[in-house]
C-alpha atoms as a PDB file:
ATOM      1  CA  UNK A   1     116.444  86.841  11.315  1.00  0.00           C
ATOM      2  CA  UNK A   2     117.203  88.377  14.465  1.00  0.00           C
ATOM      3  CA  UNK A   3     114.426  89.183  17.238  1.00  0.00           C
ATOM      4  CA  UNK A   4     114.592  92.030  19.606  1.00  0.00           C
ATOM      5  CA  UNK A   5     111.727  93.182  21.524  1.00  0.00           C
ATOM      6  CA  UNK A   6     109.285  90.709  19.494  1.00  0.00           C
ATOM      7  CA  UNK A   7     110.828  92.238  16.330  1.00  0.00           C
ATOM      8  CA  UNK A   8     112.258  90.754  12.871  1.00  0.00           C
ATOM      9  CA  UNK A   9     115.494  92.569  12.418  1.00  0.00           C
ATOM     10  CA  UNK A  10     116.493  91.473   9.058  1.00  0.00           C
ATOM     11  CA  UNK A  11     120.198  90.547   9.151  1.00  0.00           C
ATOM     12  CA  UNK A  12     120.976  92.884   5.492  1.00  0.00           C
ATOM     13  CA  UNK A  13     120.075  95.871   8.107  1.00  0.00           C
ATOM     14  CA  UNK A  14     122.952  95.078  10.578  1.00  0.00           C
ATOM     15  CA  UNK A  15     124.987  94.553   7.442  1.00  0.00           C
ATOM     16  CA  UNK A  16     123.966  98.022   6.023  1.00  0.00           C
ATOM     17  CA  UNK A  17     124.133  99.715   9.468  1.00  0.00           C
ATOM     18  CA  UNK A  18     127.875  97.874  10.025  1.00  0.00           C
ATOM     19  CA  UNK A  19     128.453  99.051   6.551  1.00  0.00           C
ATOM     20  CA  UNK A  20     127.233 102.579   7.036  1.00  0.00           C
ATOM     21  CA  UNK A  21     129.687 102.896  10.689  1.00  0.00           C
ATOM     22  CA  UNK A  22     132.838 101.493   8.839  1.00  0.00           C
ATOM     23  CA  UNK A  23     132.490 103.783   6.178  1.00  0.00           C
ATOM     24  CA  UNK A  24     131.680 106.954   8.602  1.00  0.00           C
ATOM     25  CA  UNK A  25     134.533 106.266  10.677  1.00  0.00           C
ATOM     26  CA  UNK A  26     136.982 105.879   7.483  1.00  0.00           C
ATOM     27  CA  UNK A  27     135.376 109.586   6.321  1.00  0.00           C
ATOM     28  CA  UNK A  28     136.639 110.758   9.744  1.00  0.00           C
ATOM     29  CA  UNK A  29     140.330 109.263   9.340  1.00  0.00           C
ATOM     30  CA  UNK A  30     140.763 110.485   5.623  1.00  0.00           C
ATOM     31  CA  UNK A  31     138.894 113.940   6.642  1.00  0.00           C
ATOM     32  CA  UNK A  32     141.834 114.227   8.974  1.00  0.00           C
ATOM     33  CA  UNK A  33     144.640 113.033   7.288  1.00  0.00           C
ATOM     34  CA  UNK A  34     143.761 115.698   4.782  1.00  0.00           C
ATOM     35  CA  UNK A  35     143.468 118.565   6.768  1.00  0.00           C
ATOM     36  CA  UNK A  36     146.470 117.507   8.190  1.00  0.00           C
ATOM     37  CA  UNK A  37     148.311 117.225   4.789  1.00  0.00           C
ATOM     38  CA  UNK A  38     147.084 120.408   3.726  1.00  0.00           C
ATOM     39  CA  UNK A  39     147.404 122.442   6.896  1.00  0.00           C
ATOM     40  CA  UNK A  40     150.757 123.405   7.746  1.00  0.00           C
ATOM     41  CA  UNK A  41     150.291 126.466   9.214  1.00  0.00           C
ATOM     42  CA  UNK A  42     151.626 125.641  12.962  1.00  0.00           C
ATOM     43  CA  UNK A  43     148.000 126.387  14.257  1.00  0.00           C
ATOM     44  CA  UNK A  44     148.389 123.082  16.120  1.00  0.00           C
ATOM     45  CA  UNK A  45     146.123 120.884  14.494  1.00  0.00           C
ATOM     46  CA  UNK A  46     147.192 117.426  15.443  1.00  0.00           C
ATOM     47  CA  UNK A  47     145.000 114.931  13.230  1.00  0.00           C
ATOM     48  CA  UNK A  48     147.710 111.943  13.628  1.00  0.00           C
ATOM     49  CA  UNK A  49     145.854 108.629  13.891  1.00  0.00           C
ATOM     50  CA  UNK A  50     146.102 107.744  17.579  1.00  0.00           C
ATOM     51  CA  UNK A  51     144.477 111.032  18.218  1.00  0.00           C
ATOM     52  CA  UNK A  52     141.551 110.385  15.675  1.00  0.00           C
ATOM     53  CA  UNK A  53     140.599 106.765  16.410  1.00  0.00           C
ATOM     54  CA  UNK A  54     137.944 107.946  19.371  1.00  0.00           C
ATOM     55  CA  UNK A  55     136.668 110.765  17.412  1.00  0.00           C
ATOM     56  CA  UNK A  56     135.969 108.958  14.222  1.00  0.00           C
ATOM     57  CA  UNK A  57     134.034 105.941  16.441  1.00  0.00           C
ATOM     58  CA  UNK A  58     132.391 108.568  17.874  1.00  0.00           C
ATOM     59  CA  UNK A  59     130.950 110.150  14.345  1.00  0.00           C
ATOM     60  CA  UNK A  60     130.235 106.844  13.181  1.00  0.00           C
ATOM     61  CA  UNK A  61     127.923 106.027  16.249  1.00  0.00           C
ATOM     62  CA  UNK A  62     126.036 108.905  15.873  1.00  0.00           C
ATOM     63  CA  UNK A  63     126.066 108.788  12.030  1.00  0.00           C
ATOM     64  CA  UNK A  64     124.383 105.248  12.788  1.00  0.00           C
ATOM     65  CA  UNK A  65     122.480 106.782  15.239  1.00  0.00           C
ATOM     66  CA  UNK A  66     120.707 109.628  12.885  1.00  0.00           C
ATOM     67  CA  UNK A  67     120.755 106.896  10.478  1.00  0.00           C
ATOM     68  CA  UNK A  68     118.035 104.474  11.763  1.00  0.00           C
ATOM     69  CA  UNK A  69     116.511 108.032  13.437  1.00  0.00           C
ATOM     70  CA  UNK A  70     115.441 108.639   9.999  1.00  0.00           C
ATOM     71  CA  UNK A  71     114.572 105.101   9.219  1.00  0.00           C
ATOM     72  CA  UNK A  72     117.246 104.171   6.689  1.00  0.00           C
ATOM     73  CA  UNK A  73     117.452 100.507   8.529  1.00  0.00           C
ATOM     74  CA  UNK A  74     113.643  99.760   8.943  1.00  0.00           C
ATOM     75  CA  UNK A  75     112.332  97.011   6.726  1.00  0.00           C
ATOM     76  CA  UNK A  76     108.351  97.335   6.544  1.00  0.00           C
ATOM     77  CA  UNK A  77     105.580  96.436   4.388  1.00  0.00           C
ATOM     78  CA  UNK A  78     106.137  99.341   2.018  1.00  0.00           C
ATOM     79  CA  UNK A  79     108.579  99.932  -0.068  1.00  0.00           C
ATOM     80  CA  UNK A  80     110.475 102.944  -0.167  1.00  0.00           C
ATOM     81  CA  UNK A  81     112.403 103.847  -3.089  1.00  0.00           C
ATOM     82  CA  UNK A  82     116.153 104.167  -3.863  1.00  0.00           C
ATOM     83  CA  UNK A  83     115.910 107.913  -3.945  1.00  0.00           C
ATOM     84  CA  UNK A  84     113.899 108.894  -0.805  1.00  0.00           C
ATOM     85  CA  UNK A  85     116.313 106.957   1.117  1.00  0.00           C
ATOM     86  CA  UNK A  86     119.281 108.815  -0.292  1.00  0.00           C
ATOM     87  CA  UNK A  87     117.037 112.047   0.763  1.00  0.00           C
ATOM     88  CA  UNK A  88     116.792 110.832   4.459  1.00  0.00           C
ATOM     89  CA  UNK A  89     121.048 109.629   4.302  1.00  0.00           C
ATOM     90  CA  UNK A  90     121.743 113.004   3.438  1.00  0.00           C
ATOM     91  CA  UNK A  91     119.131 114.654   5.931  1.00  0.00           C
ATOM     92  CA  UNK A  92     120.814 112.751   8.121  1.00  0.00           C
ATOM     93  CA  UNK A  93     124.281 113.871   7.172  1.00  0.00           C
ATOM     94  CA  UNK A  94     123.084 117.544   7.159  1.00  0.00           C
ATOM     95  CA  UNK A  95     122.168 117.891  11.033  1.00  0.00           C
ATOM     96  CA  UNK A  96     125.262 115.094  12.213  1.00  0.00           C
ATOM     97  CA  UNK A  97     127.852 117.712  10.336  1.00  0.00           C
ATOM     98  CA  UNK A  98     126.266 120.672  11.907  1.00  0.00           C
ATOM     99  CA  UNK A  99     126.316 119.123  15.219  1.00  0.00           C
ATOM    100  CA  UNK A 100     129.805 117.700  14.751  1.00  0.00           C
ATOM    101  CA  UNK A 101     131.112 121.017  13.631  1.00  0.00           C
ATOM    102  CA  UNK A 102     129.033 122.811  17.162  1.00  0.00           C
ATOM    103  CA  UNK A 103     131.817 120.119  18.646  1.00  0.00           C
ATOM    104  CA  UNK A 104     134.842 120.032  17.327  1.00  0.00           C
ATOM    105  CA  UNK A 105     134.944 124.285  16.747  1.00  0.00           C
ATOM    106  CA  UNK A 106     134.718 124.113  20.877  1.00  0.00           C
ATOM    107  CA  UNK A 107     137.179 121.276  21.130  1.00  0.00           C
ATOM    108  CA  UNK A 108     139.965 123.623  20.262  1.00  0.00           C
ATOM    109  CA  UNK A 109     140.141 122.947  15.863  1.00  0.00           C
ATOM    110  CA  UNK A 110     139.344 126.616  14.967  1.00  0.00           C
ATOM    111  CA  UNK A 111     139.805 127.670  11.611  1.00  0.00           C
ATOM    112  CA  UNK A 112     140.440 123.916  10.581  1.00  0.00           C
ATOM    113  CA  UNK A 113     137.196 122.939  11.873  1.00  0.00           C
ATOM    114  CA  UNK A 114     135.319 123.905   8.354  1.00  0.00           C
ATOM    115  CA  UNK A 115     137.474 122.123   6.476  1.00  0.00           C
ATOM    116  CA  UNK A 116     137.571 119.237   7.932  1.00  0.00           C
ATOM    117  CA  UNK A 117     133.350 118.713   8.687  1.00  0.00           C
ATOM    118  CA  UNK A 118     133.791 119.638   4.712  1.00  0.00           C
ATOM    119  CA  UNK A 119     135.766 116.873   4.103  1.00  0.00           C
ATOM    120  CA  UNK A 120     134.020 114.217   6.583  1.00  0.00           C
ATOM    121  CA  UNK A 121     130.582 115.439   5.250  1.00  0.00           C
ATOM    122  CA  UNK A 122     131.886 114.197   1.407  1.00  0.00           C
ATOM    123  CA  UNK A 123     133.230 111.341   2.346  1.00  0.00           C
ATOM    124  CA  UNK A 124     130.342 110.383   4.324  1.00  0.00           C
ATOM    125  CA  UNK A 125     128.224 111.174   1.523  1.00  0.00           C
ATOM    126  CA  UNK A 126     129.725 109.250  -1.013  1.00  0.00           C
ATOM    127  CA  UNK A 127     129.813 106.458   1.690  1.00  0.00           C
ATOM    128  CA  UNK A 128     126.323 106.883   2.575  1.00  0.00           C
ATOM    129  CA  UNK A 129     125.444 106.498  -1.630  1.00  0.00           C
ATOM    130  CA  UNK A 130     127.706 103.678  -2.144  1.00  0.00           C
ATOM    131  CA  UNK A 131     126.200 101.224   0.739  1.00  0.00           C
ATOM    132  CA  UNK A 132     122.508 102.253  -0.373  1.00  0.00           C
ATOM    133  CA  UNK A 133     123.584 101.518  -3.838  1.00  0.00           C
ATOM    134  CA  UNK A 134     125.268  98.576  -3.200  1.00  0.00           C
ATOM    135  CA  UNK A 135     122.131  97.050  -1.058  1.00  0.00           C
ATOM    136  CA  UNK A 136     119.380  97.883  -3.413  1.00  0.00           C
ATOM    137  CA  UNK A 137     121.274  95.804  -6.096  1.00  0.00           C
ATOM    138  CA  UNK A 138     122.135  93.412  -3.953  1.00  0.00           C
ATOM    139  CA  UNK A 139     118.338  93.161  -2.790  1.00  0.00           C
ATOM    140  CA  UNK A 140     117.302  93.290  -6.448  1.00  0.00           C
ATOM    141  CA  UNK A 141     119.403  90.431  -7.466  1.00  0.00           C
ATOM    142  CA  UNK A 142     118.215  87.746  -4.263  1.00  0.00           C
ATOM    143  CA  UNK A 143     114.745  88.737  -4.317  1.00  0.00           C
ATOM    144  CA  UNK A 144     112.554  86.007  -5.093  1.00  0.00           C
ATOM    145  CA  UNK A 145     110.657  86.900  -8.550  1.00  0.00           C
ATOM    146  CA  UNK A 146     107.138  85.281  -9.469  1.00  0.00           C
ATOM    147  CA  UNK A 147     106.997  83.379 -12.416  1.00  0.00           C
ATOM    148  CA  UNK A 148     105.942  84.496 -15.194  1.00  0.00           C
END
């Protein structure tokens, strides 16, 4: 266990928020190479990698960010099912596309800009299913059972 501020932070919540940034910022890189692939329209939309490295670390921090806003990370006395935290992931999800879409339509992406938060937003889903999937069994199977 970690302690912060006189708190517990259990070390499968840095693994699930590490988790949840890696696979944010991959969403961002194969959102882009994508649009890239399919848009060949001469609209200058650059989406090589150099050029989305910042970007996607960006998304991912602020994925993470919305993330433990809507308490996907906290560990407390109550147990909260596999399906309300899939809920607040894709709440989450929701509002960081919108915002990310407010920010990269201004940046200059125009038309591609719907596309690609289209993209990003599926991948992050899937992501975002995938790592609370893959804890709950994993938090299933090392739980300590009572004897019966």
């Amino acid at each position: 266990m970690l302690k912060v501020f006189q708190h517990h932070i259990r070390l499968s919540a840095l693994a699930e928020w590490f988790a949840d940034g890696l696979l944010c910022f991959l969403a961002v890189l194969m959102a882009a190479n994508g649009s890239a692939a399919s848009q060949h329209d001469g609209m200058g939309f650059d989406a090589t990698l150099h050029t989305m490295l910042l970007p996607a670390a960006a998304f991912a921090l602020f994925m993470s960010m919305l993330y433990a806003l809507v308490g996907l990370y906290r560990q407390g006395a109550e147990v909260v099912s596999v399906g309300s935290r899939l809920i607040r992931a894709l709440a989450a999800i929701v509002i960081g596309c919108s915002i990310a879409y407010a920010a990269i339509k201004t940046d200059g992406m125009g038309s591609h800009a719907l596309d690609f938060i289209f993209h990003a937003g599926l991948y992050t889903v899937l992501g975002a299913v995938c790592v609370r999937l893959l804890f709950r069994v994993i938090h299933r199977s090392t739980s300590v059972r009572p004897a019966s």
